[in-house]
C-alpha atoms as a PDB file:
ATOM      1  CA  UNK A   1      59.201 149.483 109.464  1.00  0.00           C
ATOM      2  CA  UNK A   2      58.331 148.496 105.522  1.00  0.00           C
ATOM      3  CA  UNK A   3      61.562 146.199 105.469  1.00  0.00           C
ATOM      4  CA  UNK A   4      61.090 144.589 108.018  1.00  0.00           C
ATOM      5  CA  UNK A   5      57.642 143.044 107.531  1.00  0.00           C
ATOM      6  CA  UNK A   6      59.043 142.376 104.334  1.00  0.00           C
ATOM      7  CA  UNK A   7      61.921 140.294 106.053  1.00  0.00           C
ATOM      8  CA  UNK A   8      59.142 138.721 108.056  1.00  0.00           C
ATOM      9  CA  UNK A   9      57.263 138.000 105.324  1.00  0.00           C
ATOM     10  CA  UNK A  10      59.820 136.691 103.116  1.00  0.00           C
ATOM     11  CA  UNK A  11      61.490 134.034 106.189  1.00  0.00           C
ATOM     12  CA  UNK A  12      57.957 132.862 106.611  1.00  0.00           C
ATOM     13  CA  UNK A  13      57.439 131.758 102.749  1.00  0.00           C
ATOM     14  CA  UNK A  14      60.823 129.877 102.816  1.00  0.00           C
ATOM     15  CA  UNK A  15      60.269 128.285 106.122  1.00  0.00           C
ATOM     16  CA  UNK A  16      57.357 127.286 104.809  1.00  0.00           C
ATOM     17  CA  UNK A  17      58.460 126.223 101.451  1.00  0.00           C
ATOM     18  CA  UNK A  18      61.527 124.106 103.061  1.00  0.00           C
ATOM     19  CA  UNK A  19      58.932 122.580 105.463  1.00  0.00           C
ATOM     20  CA  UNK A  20      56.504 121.759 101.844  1.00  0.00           C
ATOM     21  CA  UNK A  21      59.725 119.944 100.365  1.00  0.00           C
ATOM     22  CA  UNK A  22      60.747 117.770 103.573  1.00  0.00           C
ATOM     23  CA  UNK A  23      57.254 116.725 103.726  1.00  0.00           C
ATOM     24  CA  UNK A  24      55.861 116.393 100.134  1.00  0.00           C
ATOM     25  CA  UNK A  25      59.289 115.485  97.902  1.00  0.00           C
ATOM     26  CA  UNK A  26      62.091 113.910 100.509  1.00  0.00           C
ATOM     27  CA  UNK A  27      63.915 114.903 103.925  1.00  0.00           C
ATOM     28  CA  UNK A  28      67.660 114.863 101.923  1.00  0.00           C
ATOM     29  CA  UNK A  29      66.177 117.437  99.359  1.00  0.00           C
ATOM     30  CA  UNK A  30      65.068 119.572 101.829  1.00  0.00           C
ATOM     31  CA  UNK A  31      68.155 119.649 103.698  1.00  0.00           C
ATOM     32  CA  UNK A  32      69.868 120.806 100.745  1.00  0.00           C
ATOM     33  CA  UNK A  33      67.593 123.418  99.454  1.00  0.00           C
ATOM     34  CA  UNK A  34      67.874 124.811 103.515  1.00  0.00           C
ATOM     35  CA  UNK A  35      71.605 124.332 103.325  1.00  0.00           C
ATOM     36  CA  UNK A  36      71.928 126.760  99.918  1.00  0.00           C
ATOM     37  CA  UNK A  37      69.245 129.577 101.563  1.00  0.00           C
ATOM     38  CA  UNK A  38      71.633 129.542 104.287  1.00  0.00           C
ATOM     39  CA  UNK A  39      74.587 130.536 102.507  1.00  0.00           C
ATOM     40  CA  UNK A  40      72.632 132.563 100.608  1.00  0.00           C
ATOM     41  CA  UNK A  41      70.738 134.192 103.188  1.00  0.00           C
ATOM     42  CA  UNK A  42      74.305 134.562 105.667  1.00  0.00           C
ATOM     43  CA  UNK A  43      76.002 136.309 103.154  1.00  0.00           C
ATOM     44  CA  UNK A  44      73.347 138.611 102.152  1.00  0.00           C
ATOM     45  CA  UNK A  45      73.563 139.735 105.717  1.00  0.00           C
ATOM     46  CA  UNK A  46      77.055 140.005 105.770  1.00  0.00           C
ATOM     47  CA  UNK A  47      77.270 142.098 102.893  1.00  0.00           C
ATOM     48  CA  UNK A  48      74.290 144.778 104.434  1.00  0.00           C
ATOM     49  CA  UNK A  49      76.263 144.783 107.888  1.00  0.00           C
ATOM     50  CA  UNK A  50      79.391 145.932 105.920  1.00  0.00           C
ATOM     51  CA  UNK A  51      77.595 148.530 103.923  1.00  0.00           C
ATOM     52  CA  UNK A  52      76.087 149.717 107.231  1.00  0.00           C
ATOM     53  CA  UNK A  53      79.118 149.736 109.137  1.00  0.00           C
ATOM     54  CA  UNK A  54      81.657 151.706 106.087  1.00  0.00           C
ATOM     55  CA  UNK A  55      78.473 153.862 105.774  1.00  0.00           C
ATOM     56  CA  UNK A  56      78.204 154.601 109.305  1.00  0.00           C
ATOM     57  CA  UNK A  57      74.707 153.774 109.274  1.00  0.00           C
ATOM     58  CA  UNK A  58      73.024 157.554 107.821  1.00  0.00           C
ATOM     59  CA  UNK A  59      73.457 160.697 107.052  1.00  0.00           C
ATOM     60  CA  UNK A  60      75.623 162.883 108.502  1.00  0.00           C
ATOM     61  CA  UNK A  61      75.488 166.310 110.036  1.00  0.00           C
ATOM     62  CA  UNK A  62      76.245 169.385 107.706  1.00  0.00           C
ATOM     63  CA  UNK A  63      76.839 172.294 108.786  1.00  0.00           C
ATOM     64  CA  UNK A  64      76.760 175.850 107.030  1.00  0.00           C
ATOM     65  CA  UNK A  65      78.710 178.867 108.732  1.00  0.00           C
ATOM     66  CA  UNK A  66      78.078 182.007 107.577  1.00  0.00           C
ATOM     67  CA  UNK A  67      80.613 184.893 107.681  1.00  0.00           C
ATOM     68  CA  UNK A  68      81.993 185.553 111.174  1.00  0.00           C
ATOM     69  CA  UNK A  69      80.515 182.728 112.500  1.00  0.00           C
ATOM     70  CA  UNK A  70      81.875 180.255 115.298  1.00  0.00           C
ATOM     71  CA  UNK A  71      80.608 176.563 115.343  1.00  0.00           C
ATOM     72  CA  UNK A  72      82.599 174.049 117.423  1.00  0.00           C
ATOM     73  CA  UNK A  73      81.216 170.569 116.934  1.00  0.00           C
ATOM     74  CA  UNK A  74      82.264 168.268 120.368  1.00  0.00           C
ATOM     75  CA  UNK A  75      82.824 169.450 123.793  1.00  0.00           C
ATOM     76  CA  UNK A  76      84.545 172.592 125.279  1.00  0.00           C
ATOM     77  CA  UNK A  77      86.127 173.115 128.602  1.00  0.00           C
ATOM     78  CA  UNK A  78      88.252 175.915 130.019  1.00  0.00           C
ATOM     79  CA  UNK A  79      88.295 177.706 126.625  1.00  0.00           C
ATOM     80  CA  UNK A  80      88.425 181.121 125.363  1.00  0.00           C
ATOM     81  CA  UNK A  81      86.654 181.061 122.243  1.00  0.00           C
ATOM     82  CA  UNK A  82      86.298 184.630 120.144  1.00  0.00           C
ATOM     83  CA  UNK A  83      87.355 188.081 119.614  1.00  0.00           C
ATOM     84  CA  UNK A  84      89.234 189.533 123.007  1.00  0.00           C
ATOM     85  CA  UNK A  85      88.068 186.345 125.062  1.00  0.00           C
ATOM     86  CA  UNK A  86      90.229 185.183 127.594  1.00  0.00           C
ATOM     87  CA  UNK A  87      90.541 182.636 130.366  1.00  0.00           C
ATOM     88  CA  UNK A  88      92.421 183.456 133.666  1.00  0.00           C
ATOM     89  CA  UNK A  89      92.560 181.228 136.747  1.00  0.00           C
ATOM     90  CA  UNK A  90      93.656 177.632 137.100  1.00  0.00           C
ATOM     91  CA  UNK A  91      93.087 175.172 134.499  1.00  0.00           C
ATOM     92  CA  UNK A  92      89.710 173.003 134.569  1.00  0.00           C
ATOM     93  CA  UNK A  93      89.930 169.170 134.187  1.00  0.00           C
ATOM     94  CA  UNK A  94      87.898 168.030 131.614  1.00  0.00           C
ATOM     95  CA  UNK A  95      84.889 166.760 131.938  1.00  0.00           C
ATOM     96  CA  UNK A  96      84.935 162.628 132.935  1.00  0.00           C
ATOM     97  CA  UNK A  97      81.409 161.781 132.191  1.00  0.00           C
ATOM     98  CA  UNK A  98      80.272 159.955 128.674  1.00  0.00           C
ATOM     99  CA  UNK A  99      80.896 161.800 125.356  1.00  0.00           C
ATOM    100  CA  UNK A 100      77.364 162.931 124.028  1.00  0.00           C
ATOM    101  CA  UNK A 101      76.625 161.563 120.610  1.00  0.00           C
ATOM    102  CA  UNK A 102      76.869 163.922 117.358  1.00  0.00           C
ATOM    103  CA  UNK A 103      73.496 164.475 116.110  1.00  0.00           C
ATOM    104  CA  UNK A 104      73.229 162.982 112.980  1.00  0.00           C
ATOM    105  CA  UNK A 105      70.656 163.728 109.514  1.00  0.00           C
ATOM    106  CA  UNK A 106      70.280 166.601 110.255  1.00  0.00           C
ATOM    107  CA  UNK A 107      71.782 170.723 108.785  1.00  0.00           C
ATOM    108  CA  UNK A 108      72.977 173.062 111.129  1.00  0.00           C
ATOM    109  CA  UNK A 109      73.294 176.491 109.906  1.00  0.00           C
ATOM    110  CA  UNK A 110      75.099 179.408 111.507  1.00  0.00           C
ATOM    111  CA  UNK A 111      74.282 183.084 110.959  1.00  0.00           C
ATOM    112  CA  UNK A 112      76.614 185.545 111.082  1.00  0.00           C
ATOM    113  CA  UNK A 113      78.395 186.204 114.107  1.00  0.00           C
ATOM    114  CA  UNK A 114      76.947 183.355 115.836  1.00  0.00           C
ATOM    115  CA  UNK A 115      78.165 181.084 117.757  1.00  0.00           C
ATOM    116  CA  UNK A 116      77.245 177.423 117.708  1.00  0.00           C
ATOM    117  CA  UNK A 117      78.102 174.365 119.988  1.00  0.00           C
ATOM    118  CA  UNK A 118      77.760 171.029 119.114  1.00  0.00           C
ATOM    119  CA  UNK A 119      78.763 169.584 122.226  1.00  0.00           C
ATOM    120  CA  UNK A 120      78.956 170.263 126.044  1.00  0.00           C
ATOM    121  CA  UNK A 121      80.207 173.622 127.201  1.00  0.00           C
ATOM    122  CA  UNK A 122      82.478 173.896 131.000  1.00  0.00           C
ATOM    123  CA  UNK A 123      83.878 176.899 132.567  1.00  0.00           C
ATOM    124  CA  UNK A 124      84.876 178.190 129.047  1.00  0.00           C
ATOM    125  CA  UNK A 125      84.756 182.359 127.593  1.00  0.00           C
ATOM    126  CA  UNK A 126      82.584 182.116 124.645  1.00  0.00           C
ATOM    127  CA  UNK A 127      81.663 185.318 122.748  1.00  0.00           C
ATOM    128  CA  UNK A 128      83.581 188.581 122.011  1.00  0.00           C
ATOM    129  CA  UNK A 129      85.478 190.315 124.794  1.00  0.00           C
ATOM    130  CA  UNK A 130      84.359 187.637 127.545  1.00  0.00           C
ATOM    131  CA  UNK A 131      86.015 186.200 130.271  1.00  0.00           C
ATOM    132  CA  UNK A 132      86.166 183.343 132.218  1.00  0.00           C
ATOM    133  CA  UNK A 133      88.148 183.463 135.951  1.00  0.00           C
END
């Protein structure tokens, strides 16, 4: 929120300054002077979009998985997942609907023996010895 009142701040002083140079020195000067912030202001934003975008815009998700642990991070369907699990029965489609976003900034830490799903979760065998059928 900081940056951008700064941002504000700072377009309103050079609007203002370009607008004191049209008026008190000449109309050509002015145009140039707006002509350089331009440039000067297009390719500063060019070069924080790039940043952002190679970046991917934050932090990402760490996780920490202690002995024994399970984590899957995205979606699961029709799976067995753990010790003796098993799946019988016909296959399951999986799932049409939008992809849930990866939360992002934030630690995820697994106990032992846990089991942790980052993701959505259909007609699957999660856990020792289960079953799906």
């Amino acid at each position: 929120m900081a940056m951008r009142r700064i941002v504000a701040w700072a377009a309103g002083v050079v609007a203002l300054g370009l607008i004191g140079v049209a008026v008190l020195v000449d109309l050509d000067s002015g145009d140039r002077i707006a002509s350089v912030v331009g440039a000067v202001v297009s390719l500063a934003v060019a070069a924080y979009t790039f940043v952002q975008s190679s970046s991917g815009g934050g932090p990402e998700l760490r996780i920490r998985a202690r002995r024994g642990a399970t984590v899957i991070d995205g979606d699961v369907t029709g799976s067995a997942v753990g010790r003796g699990s098993k799946v019988v029965g016909p296959r399951t489609a999986p799932g049409a609907g939008p992809r849930r976003r990866r939360p992002r900034g934030s630690d995820v830490q697994a106990g032992p023996d846990s089991k942790v799903v980052l993701g959505d979760v259909h007609d699957s065998a999660i856990g020792d010895e289960s079953e799906r059928g």
